[in-house]
N, C-alpha and C. Protein backbone atom coordinates (compact mmCIF):
# COMPACT_ATOMS: atom_id res chain seq x y z
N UNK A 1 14.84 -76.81 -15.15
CA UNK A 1 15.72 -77.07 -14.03
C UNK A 1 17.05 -77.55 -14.56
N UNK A 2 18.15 -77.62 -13.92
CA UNK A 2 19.90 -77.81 -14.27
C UNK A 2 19.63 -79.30 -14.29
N UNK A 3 20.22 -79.67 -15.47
CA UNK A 3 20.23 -81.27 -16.10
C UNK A 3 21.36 -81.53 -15.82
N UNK A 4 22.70 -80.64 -16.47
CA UNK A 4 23.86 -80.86 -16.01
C UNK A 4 24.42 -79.22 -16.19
N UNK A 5 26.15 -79.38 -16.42
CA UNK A 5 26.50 -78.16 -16.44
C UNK A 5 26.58 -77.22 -17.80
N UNK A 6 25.93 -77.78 -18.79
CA UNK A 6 25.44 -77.04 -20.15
C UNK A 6 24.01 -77.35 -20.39
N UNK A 7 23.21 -77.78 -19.60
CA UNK A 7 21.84 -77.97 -20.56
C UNK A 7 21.10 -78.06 -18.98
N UNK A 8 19.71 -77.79 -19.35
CA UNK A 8 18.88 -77.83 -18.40
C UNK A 8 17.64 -78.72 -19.12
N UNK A 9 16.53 -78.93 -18.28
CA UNK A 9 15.46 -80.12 -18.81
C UNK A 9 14.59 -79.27 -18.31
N UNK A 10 13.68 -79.28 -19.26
CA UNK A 10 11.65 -78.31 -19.03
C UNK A 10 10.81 -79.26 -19.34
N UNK A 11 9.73 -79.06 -18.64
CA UNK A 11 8.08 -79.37 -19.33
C UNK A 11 7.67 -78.92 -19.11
N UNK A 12 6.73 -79.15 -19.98
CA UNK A 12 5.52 -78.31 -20.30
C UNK A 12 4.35 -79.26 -20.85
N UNK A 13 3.06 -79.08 -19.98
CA UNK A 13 1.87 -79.84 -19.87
C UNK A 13 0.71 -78.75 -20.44
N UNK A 14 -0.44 -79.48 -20.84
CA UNK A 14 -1.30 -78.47 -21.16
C UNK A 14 -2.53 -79.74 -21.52
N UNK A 15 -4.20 -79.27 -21.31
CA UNK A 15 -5.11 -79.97 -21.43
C UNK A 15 -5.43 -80.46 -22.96
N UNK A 16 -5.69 -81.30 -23.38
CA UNK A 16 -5.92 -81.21 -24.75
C UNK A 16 -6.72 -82.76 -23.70
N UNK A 17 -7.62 -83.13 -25.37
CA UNK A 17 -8.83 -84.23 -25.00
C UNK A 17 -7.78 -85.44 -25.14
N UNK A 18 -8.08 -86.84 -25.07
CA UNK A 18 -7.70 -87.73 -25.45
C UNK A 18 -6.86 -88.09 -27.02
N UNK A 19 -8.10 -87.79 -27.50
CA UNK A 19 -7.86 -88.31 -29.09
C UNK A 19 -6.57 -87.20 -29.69
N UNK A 20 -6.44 -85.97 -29.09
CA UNK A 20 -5.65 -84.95 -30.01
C UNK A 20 -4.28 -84.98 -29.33
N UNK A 21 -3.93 -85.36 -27.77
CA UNK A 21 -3.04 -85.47 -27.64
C UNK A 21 -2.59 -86.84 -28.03
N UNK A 22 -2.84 -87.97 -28.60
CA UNK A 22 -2.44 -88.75 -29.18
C UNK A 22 -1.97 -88.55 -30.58
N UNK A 23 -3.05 -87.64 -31.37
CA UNK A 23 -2.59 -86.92 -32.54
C UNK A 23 -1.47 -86.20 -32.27
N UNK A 24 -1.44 -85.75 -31.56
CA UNK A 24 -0.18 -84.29 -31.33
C UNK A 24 1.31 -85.10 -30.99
N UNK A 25 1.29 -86.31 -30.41
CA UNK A 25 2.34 -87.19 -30.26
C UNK A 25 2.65 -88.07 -31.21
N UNK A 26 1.79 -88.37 -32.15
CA UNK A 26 2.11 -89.45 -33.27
C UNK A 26 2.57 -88.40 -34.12
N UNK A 27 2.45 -87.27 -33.92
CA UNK A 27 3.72 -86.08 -35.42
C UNK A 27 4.51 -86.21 -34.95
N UNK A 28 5.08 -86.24 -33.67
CA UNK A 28 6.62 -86.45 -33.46
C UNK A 28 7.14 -85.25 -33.02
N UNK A 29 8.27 -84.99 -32.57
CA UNK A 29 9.12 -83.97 -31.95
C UNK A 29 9.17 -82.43 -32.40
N UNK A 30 8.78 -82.13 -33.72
CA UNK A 30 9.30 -80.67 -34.35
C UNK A 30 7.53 -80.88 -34.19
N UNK A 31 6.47 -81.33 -34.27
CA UNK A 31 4.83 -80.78 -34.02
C UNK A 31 5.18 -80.48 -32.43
N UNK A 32 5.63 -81.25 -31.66
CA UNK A 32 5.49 -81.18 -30.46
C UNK A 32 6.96 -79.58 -29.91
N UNK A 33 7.50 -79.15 -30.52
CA UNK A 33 8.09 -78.39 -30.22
C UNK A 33 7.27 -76.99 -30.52
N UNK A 34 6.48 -76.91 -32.03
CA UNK A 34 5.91 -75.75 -32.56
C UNK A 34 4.90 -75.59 -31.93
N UNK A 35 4.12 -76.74 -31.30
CA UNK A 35 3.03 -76.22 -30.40
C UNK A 35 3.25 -76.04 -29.00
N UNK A 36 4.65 -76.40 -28.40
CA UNK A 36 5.00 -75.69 -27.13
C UNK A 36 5.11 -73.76 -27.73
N UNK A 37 6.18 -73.64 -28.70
CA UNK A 37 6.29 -72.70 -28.90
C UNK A 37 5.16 -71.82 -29.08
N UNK A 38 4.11 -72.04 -29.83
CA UNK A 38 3.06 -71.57 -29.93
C UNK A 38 2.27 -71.09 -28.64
N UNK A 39 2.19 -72.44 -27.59
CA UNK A 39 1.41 -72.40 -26.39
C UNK A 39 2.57 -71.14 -25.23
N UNK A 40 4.01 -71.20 -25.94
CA UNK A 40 4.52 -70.16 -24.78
C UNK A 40 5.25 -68.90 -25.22
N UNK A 41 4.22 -68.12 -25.56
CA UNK A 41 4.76 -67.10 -26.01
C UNK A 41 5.10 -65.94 -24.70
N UNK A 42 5.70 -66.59 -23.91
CA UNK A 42 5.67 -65.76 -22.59
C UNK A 42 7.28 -64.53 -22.47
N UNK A 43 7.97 -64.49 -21.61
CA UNK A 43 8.92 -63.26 -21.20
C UNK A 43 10.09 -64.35 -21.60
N UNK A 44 11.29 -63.92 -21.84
CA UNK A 44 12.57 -64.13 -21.95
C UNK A 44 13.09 -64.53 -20.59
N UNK A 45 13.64 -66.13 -20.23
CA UNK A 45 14.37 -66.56 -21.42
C UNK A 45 13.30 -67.98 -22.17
N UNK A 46 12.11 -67.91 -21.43
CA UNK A 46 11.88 -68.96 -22.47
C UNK A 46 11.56 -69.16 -23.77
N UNK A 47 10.98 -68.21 -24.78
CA UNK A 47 11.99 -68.42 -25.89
C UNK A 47 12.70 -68.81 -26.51
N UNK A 48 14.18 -68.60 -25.95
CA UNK A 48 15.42 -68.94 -26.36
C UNK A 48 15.56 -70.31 -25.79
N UNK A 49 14.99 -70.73 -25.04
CA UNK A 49 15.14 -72.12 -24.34
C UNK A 49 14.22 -73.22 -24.87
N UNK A 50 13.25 -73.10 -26.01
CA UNK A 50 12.49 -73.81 -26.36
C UNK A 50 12.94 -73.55 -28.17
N UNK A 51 13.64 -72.17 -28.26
CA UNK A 51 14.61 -72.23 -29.45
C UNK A 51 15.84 -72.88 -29.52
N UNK A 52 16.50 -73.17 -28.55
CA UNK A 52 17.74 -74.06 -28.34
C UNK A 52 17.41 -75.41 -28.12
N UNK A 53 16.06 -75.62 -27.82
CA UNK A 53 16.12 -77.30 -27.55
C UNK A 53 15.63 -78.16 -28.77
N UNK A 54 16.81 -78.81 -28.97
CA UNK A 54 16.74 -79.96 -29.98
C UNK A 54 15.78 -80.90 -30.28
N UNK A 55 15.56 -81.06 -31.34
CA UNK A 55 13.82 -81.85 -31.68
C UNK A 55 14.70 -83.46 -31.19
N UNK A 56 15.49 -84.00 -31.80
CA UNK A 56 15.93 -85.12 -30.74
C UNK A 56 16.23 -85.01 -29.30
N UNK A 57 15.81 -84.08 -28.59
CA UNK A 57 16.08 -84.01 -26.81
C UNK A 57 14.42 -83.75 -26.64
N UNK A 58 13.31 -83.97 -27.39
CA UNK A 58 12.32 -83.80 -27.33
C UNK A 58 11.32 -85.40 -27.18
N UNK A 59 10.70 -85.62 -26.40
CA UNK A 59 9.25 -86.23 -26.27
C UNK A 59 8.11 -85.52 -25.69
N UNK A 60 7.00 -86.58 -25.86
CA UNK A 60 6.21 -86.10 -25.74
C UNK A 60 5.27 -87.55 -25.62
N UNK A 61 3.77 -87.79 -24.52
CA UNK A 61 3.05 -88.51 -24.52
C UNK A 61 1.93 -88.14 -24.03
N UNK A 62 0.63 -88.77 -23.97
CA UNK A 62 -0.57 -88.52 -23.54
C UNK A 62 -0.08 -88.87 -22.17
N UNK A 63 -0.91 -87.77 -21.28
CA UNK A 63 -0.65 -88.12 -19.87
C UNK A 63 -2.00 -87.93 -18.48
N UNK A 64 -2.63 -89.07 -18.44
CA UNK A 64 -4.47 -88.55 -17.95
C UNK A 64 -4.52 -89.34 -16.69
N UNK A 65 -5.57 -89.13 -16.12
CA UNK A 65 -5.93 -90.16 -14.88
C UNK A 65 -6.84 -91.16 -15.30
N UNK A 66 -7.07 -92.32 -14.47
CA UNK A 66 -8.29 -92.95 -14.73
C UNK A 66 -8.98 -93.71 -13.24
N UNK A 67 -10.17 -93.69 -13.25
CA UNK A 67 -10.99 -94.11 -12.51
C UNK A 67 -10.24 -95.01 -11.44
N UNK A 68 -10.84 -95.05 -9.94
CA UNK A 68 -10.44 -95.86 -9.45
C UNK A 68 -10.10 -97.31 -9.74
N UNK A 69 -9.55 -97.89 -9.18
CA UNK A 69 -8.93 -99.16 -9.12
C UNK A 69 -10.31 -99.69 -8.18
N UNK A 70 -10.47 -101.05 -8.79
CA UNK A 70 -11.76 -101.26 -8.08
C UNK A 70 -11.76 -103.41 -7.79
N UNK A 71 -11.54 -103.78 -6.60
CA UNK A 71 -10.54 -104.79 -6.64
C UNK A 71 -11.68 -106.01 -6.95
N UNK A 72 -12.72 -105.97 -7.19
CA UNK A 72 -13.95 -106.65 -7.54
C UNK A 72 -13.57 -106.91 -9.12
N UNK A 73 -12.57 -106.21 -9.68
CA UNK A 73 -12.33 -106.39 -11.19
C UNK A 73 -11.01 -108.14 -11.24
N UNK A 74 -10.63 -108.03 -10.12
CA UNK A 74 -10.29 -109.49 -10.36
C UNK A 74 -10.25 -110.37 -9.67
N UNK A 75 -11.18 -110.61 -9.17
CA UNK A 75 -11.82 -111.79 -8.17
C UNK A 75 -12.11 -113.15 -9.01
N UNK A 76 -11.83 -113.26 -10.25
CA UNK A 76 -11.82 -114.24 -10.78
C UNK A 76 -10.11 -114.98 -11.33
N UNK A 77 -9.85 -113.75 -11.26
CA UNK A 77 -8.30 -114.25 -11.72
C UNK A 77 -7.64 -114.81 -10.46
N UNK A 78 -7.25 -115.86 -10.06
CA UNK A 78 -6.71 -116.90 -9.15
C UNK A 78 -5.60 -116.10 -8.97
N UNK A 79 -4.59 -116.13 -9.85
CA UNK A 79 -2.72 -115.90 -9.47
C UNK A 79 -2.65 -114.56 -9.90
N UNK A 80 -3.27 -113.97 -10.39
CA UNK A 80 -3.20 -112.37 -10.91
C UNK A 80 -3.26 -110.89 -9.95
N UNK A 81 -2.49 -110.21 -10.08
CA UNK A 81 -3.15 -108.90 -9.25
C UNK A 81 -2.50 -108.22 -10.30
N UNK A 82 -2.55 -106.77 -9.92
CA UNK A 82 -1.89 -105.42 -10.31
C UNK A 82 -1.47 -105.00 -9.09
N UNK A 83 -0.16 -103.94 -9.41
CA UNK A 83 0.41 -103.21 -8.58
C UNK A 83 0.59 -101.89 -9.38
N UNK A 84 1.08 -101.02 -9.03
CA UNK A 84 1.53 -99.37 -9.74
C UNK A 84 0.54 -99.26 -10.89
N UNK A 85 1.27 -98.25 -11.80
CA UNK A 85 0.21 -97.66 -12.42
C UNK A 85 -0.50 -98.42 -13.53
N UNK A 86 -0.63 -99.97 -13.01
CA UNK A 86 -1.46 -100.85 -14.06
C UNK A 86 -3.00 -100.71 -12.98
N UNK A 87 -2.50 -101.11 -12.04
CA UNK A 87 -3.95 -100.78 -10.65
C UNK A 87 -4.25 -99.27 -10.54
N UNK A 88 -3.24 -98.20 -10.53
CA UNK A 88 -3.79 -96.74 -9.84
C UNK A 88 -3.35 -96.34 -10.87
N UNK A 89 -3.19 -95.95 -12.30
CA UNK A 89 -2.90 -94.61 -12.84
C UNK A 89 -2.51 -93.52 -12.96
N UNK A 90 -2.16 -92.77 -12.28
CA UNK A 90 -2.37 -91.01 -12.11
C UNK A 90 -1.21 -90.61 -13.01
N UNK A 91 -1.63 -88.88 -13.39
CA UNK A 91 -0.97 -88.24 -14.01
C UNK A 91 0.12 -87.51 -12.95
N UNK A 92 1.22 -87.46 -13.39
CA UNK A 92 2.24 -86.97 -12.32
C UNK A 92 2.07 -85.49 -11.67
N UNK A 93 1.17 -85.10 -11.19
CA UNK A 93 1.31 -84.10 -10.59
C UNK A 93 0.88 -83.90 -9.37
N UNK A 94 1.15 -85.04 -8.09
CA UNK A 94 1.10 -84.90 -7.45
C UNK A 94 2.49 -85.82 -6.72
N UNK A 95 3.47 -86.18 -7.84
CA UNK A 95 4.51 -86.90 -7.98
C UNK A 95 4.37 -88.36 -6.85
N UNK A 96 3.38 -89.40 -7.02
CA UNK A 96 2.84 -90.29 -5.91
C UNK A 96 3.06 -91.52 -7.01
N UNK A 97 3.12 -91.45 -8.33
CA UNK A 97 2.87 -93.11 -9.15
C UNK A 97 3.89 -94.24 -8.41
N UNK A 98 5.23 -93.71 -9.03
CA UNK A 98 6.26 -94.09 -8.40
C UNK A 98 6.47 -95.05 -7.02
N UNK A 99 5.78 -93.88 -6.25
CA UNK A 99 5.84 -94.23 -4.93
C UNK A 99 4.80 -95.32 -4.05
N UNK A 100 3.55 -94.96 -4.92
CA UNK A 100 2.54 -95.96 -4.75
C UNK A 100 3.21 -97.23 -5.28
N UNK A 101 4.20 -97.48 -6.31
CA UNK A 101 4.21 -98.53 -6.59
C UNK A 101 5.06 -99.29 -5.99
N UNK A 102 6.15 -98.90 -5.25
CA UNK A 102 7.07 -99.45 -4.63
C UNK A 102 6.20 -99.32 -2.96
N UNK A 103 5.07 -98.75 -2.55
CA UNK A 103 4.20 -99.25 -1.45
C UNK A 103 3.25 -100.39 -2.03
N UNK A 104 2.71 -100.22 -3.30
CA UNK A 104 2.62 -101.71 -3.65
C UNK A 104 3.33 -103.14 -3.58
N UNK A 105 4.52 -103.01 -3.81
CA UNK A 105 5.17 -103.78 -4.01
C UNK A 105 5.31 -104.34 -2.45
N UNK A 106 6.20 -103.71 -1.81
CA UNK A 106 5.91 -103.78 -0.38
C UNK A 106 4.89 -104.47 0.46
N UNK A 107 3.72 -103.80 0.38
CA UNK A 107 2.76 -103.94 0.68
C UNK A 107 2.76 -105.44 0.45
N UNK A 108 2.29 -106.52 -0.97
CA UNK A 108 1.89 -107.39 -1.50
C UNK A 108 3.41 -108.17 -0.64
N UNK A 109 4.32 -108.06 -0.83
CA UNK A 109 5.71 -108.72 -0.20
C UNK A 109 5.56 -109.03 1.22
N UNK A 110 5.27 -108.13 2.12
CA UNK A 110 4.85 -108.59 3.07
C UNK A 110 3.68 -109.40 3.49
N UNK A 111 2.61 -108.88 2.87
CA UNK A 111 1.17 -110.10 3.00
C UNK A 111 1.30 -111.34 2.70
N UNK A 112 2.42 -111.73 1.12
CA UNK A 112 2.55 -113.20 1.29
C UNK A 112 3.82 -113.87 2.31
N UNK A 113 4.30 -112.93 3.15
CA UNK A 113 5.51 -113.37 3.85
C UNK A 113 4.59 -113.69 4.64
N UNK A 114 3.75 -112.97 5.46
CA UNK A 114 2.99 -112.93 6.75
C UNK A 114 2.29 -114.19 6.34
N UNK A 115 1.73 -114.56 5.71
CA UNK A 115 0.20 -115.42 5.53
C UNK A 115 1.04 -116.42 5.27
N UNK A 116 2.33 -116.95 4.60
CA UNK A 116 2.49 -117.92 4.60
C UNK A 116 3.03 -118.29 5.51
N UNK A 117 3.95 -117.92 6.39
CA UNK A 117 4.14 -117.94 7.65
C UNK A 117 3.45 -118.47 8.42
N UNK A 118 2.23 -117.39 8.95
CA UNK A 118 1.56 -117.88 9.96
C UNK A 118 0.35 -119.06 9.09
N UNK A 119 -0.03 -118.94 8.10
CA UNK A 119 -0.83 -120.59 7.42
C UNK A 119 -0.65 -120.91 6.72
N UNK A 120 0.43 -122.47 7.42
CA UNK A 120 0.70 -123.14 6.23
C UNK A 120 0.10 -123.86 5.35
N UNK A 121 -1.06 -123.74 5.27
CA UNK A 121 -2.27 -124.24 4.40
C UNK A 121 -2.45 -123.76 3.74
N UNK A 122 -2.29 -122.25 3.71
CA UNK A 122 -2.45 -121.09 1.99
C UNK A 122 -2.76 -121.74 1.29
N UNK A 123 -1.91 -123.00 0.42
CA UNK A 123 -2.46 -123.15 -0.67
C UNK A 123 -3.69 -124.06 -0.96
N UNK A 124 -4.22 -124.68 0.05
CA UNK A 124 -6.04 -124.64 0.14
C UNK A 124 -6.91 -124.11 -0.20
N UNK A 125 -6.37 -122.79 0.71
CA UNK A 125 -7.17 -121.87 0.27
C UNK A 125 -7.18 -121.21 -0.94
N UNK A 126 -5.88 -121.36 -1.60
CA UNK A 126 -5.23 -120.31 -2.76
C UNK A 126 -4.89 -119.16 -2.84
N UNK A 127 -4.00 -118.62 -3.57
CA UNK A 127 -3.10 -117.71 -3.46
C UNK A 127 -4.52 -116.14 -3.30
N UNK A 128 -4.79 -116.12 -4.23
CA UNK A 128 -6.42 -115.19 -4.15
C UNK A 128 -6.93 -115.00 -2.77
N UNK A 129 -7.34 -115.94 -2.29
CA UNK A 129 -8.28 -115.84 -0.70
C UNK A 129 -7.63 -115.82 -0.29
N UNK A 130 -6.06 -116.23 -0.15
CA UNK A 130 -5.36 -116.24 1.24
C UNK A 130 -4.96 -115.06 1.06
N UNK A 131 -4.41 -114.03 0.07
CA UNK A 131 -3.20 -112.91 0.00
C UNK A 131 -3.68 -111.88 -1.04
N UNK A 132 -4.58 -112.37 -2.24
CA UNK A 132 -4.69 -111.29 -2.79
C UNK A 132 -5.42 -110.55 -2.85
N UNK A 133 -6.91 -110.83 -2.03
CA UNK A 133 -7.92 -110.20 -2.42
C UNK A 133 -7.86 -109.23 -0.77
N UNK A 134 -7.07 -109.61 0.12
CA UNK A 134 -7.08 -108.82 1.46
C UNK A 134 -5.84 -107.24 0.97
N UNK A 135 -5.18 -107.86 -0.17
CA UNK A 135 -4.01 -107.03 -0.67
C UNK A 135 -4.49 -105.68 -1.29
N UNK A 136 -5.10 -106.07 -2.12
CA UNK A 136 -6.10 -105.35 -3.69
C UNK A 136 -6.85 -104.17 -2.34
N UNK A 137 -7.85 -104.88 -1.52
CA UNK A 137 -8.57 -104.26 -0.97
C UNK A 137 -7.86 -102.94 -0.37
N UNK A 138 -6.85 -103.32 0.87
CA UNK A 138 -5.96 -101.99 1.28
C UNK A 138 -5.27 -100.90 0.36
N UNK A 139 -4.11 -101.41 -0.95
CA UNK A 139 -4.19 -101.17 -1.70
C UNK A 139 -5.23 -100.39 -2.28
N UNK A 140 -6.03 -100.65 -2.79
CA UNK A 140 -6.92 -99.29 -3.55
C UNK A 140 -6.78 -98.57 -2.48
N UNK A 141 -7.57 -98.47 -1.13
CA UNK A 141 -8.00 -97.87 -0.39
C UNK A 141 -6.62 -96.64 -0.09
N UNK A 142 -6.04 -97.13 0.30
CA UNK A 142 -4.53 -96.79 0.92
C UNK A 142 -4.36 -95.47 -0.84
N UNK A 143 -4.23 -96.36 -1.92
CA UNK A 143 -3.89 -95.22 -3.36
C UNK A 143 -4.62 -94.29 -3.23
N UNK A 144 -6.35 -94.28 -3.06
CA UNK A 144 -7.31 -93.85 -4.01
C UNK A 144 -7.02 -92.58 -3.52
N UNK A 145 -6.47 -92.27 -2.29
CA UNK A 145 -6.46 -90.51 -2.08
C UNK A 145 -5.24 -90.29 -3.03
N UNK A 146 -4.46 -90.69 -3.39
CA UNK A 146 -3.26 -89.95 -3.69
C UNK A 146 -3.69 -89.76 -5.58
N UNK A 147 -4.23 -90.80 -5.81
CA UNK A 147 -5.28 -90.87 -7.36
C UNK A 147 -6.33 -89.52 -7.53
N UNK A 148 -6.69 -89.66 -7.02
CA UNK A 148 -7.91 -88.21 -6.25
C UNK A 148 -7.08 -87.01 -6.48
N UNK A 149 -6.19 -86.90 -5.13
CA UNK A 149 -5.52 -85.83 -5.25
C UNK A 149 -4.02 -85.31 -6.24
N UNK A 150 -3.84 -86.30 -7.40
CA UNK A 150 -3.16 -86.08 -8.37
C UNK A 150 -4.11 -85.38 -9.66
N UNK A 151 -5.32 -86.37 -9.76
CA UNK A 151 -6.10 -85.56 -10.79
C UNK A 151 -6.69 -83.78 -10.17
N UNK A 152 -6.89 -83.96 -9.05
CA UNK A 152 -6.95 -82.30 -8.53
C UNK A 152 -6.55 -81.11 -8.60
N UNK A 153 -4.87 -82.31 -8.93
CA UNK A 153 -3.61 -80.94 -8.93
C UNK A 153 -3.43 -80.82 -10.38
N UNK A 154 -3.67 -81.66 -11.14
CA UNK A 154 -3.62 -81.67 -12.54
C UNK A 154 -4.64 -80.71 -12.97
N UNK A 155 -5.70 -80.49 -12.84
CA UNK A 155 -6.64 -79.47 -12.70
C UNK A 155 -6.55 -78.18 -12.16
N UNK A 156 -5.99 -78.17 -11.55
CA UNK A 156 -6.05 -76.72 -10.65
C UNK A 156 -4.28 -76.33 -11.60
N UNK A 157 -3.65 -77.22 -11.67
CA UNK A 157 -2.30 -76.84 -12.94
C UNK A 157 -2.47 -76.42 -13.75
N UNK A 158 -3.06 -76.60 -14.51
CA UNK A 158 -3.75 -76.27 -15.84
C UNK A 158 -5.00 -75.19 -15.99
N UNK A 159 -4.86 -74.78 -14.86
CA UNK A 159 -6.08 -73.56 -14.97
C UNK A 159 -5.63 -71.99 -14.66
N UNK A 160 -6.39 -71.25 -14.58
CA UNK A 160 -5.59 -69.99 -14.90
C UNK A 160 -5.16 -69.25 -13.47
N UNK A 161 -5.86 -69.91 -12.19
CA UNK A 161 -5.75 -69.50 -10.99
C UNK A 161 -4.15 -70.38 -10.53
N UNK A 162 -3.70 -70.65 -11.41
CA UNK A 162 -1.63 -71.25 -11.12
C UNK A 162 -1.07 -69.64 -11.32
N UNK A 163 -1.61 -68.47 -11.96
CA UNK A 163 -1.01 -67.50 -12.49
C UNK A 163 -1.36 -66.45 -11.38
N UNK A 164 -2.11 -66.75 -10.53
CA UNK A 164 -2.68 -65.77 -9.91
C UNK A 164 -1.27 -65.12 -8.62
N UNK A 165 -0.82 -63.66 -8.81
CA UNK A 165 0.27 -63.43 -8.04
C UNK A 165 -0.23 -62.89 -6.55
N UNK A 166 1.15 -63.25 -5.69
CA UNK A 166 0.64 -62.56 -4.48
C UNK A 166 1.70 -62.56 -3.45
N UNK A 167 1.94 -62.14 -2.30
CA UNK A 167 3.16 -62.59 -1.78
C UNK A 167 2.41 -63.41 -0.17
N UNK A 168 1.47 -64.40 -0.43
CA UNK A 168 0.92 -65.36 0.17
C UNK A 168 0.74 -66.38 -0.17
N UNK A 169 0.89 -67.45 0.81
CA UNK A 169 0.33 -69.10 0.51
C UNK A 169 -0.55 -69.53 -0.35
N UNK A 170 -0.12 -69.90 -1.25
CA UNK A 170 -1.38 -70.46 -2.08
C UNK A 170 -2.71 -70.91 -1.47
N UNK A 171 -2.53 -71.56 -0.16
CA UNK A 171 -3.49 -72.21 0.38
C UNK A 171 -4.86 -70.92 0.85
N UNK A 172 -4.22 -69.73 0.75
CA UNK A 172 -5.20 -68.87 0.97
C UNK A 172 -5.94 -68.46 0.12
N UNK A 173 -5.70 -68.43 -1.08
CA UNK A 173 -6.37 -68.25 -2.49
C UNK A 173 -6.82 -69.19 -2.92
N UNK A 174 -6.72 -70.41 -2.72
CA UNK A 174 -7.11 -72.12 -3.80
C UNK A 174 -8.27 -72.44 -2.53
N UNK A 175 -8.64 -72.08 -1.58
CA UNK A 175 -9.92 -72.82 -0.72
C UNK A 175 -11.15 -72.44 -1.92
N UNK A 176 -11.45 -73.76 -1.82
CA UNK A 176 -12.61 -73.89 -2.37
C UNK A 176 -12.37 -74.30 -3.54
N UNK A 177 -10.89 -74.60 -4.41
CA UNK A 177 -10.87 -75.00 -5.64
C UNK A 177 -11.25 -76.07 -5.57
């Protein structure tokens, strides 16, 4: 896509296990360019566009989902929560991390506005029982589809039915993926 008015910005994703895309990122920029090149030997112009791009305009990182967020994991920690992708994870392809996290943020901002507000005793009870553990709870709940449906799309991205042509909705071909 147009970066500015001389250069444009690509990625390119592909499945590899844990352990090798960590290998494949600790070589650094010219491994991570030869195995795009390798992985795209496709039509013109990309090619020339993965031949023009500079091993310093290059990164590269492991990028995976992980298991739900599960808010029973800190019911012991008093003043602690998580918000964004320390609580929900996902790999960007359903473009939601971001956004979950600033509805996190939100989210948690208002619960301690509300609760301290309406009881001024909160801290009796403590910050935990009064605000965090009602927080955590919606939170997951509220993420876990968008967690779900990021690892989905990451899957169905990476598989060979993304190639499949037609001059119809995807949605008519992907039932049942």
């Amino acid at each position: 896509m147009p970066y500015d008015a001389k250069t444009i910005m690509w990625q390119f994703s592909f499945p590899l296990s844990l352990s090798e895309a960590k290998e494949l990122s600790a070589k650094g920029a010219k491994a991570m360019k030869e195995e795009a090149c390798r992985r795209l030997k496709w039509h013109d112009p990309i090619p020339q566009i993965l031949a023009a791009t500079l091993e310093a305009d290059i990164t590269g990182y492991p990028v995976y989902d992980r298991k739900l967020f599960d808010p029973i994991l800190l019911q012991e920690k008093e003043n602690i929560t998580l918000i964004g992708d320390a609580a929900h994870p996902m790999s960007p392809f359903k473009g939601q991390g971001a956004n979950q996290a600033i509805l996190d943020a939100l989210a948690l901002a208002r619960k301690i506005s509300v609760t301290c507000d309406k009881n001024p005793n909160w801290r009796e009870s403590g910050v935990r029982k009064s605000i965090l553990n009602k927080f955590e709870e919606e939170m997951a709940k509220r993420s876990a589809t968008k967690v779900i449906d990021s690892a989905k799309a990451a899957q169905l991205l990476h598989s060979k039915v993304v190639l499949h042509e037609g001059n119809e909705p995807r949605g008519r071909w992907l039932s049942g993926f």
